[in-house]
Protein backbone atom coordinates (compact mmCIF):
# COMPACT_ATOMS: atom_id res chain seq x y z
CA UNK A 1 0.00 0.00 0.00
CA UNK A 2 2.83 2.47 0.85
CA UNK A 3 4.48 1.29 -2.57
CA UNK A 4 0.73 2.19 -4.16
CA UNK A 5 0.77 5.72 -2.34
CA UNK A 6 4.36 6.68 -3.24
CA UNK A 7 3.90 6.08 -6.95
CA UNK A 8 0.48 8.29 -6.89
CA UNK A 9 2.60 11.08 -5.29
CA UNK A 10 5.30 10.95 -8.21
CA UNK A 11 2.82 10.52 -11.08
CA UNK A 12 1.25 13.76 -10.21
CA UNK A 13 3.99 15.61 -8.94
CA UNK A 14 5.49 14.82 -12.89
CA UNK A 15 1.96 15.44 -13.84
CA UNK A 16 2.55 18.94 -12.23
CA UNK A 17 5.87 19.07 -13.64
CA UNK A 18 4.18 18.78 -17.14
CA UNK A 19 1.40 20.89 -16.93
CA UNK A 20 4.13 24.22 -16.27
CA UNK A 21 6.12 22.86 -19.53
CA UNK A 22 3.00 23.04 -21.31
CA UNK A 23 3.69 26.29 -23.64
CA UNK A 24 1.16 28.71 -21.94
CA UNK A 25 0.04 32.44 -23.52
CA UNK A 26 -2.34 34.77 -23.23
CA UNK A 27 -4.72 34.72 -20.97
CA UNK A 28 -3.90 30.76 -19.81
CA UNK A 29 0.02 32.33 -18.50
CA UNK A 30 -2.11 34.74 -16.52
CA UNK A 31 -4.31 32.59 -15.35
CA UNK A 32 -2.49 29.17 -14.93
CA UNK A 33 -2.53 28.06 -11.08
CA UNK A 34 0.92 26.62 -9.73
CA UNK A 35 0.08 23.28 -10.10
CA UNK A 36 3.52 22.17 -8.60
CA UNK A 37 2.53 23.51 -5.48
CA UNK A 38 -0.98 22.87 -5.66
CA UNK A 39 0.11 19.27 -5.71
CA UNK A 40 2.86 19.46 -2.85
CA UNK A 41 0.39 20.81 -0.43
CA UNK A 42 -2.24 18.31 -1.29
CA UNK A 43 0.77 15.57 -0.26
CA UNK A 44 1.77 17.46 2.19
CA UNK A 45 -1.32 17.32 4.15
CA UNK A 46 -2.67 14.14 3.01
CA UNK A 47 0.75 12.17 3.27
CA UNK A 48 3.00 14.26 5.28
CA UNK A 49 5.35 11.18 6.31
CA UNK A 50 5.75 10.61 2.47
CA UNK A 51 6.02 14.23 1.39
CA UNK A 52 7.85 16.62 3.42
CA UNK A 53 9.25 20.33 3.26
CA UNK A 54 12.47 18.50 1.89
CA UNK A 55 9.96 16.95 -1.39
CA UNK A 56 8.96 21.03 -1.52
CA UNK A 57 12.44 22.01 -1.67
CA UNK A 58 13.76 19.86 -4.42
CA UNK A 59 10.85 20.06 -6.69
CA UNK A 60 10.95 23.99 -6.31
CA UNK A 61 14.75 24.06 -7.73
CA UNK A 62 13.31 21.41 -10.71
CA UNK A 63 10.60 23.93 -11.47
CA UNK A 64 13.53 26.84 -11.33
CA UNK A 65 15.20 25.18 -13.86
CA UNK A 66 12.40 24.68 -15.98
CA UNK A 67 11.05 27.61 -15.70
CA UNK A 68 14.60 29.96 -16.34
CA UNK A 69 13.55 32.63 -13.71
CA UNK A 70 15.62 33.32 -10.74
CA UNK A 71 17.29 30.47 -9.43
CA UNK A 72 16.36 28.91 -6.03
CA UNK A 73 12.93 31.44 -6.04
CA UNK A 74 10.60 28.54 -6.50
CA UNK A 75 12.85 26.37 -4.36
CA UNK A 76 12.44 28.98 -1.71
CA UNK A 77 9.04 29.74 -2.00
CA UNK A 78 8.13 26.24 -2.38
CA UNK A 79 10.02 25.77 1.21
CA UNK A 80 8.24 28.47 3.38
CA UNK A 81 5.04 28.01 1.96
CA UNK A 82 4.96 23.89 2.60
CA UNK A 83 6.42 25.05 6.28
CA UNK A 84 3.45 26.94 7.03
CA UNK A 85 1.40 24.01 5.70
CA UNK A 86 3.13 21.49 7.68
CA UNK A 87 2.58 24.00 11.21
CA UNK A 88 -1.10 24.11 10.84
CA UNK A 89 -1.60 20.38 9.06
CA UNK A 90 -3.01 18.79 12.46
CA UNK A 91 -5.45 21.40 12.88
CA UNK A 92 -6.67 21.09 9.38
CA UNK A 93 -9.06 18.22 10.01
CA UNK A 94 -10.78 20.56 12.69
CA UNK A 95 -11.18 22.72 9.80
CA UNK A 96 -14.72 23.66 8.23
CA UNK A 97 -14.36 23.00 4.17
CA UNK A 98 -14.53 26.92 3.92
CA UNK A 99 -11.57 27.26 6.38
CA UNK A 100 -9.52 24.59 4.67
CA UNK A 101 -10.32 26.80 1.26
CA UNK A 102 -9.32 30.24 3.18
CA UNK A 103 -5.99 28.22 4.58
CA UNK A 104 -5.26 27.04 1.25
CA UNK A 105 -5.67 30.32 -0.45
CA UNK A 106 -3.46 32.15 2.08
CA UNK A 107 -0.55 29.13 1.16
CA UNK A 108 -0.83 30.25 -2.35
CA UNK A 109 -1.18 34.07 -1.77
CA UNK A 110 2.33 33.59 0.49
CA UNK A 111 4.04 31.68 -2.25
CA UNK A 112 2.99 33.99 -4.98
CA UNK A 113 3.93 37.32 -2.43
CA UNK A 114 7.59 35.38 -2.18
CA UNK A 115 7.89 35.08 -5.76
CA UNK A 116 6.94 38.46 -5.90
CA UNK A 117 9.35 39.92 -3.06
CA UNK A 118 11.88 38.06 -4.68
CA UNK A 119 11.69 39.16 -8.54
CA UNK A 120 11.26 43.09 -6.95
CA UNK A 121 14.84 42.58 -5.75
CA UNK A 122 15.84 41.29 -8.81
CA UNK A 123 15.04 44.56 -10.40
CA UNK A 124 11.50 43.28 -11.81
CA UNK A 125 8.19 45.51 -12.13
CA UNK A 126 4.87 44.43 -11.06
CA UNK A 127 2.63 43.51 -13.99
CA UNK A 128 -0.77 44.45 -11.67
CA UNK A 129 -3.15 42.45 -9.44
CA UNK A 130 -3.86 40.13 -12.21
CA UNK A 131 -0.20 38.40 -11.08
CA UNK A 132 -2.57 37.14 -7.79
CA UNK A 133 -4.92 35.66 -10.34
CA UNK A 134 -3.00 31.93 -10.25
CA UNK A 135 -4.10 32.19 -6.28
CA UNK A 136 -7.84 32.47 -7.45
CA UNK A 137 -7.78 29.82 -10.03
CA UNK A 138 -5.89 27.55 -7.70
CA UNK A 139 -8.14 27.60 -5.22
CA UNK A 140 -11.07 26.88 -7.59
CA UNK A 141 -8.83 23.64 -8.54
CA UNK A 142 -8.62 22.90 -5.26
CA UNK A 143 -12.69 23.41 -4.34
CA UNK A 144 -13.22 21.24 -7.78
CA UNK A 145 -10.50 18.36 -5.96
CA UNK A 146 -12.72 18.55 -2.69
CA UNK A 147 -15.64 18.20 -4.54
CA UNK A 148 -14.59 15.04 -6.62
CA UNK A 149 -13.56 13.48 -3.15
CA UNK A 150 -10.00 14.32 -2.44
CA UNK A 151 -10.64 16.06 0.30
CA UNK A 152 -7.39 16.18 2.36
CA UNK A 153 -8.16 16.58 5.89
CA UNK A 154 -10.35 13.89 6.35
CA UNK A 155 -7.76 11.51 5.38
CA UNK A 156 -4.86 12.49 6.44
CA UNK A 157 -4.82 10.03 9.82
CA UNK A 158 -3.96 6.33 8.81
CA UNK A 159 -3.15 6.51 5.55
């Protein structure tokens, strides 16, 4: 069973991995949720002993190098981000679905405003509010997961 669980979390953390090589434009770049971490912190608080801050970490620096940007920003980001998921992840089951959605939405909010600290200091400009927009569609990915049944506090002891 652990062998069964272990393969699910690399298939779609490379399932992740593929959807940011997919050649977004337009409105889809703005748009596109960060599926890498989308997936890390459904791991993360479904499977914490199999994904850690340490899974965050290294799939952060794979996503830097595909991605060409700053290196070590995603790696970073990635890092704090799963931290503050990992602090609260016992409390999430105590969580109504609403709060889980509001706790999940603040993860990605602090990852993007890392990403964001982080290209200001490398002498980037802000493109607007629409940068928070991969915050809003992520967390309407994430309702649609909880919907289909993947909700990830209710799980999260035993497996």
């Amino acid at each position: 069973m652990r062998n069964n669980k272990l393969r699910s979390i690399y298939f779609s953390l490379f399932a992740a991995f593929i959807c940011i090589l997919f050649p977004w434009s337009g409105i889809a770049l703005t748009l596109r949720p960060d599926f890498m971490l989308l997936v890390l912190l459904f791991w993360l608080l479904r499977a914490p002993n199999q994904c850690s801050v340490g899974t965050a970490w290294f799939m952060g620096l794979w996503v830097d190098l595909a991605t060409g940007g700053i290196f070590g920003q995603y790696a970073l980001a990635y890092t704090i981000t799963t931290f503050f998921a990992v602090i609260y992840q016992r409390r999430l089951v105590l969580f109504s679905s609403t709060q889980q959605l509001v706790y999940v939405f603040s993860l990605l909010l602090l990852s993007q405003l890392i990403l964001l600290v982080l290209k200001a200091f490398a002498g980037h400009d802000f493109s607007g509010w629409s940068y928070f927009l991969p915050s809003v569609t992520g967390i309407l990915l994430w309702q649609i997961a909880v919907i289909l049944g993947l909700n990830t506090g209710r799980h999260s002891h035993g497996n």
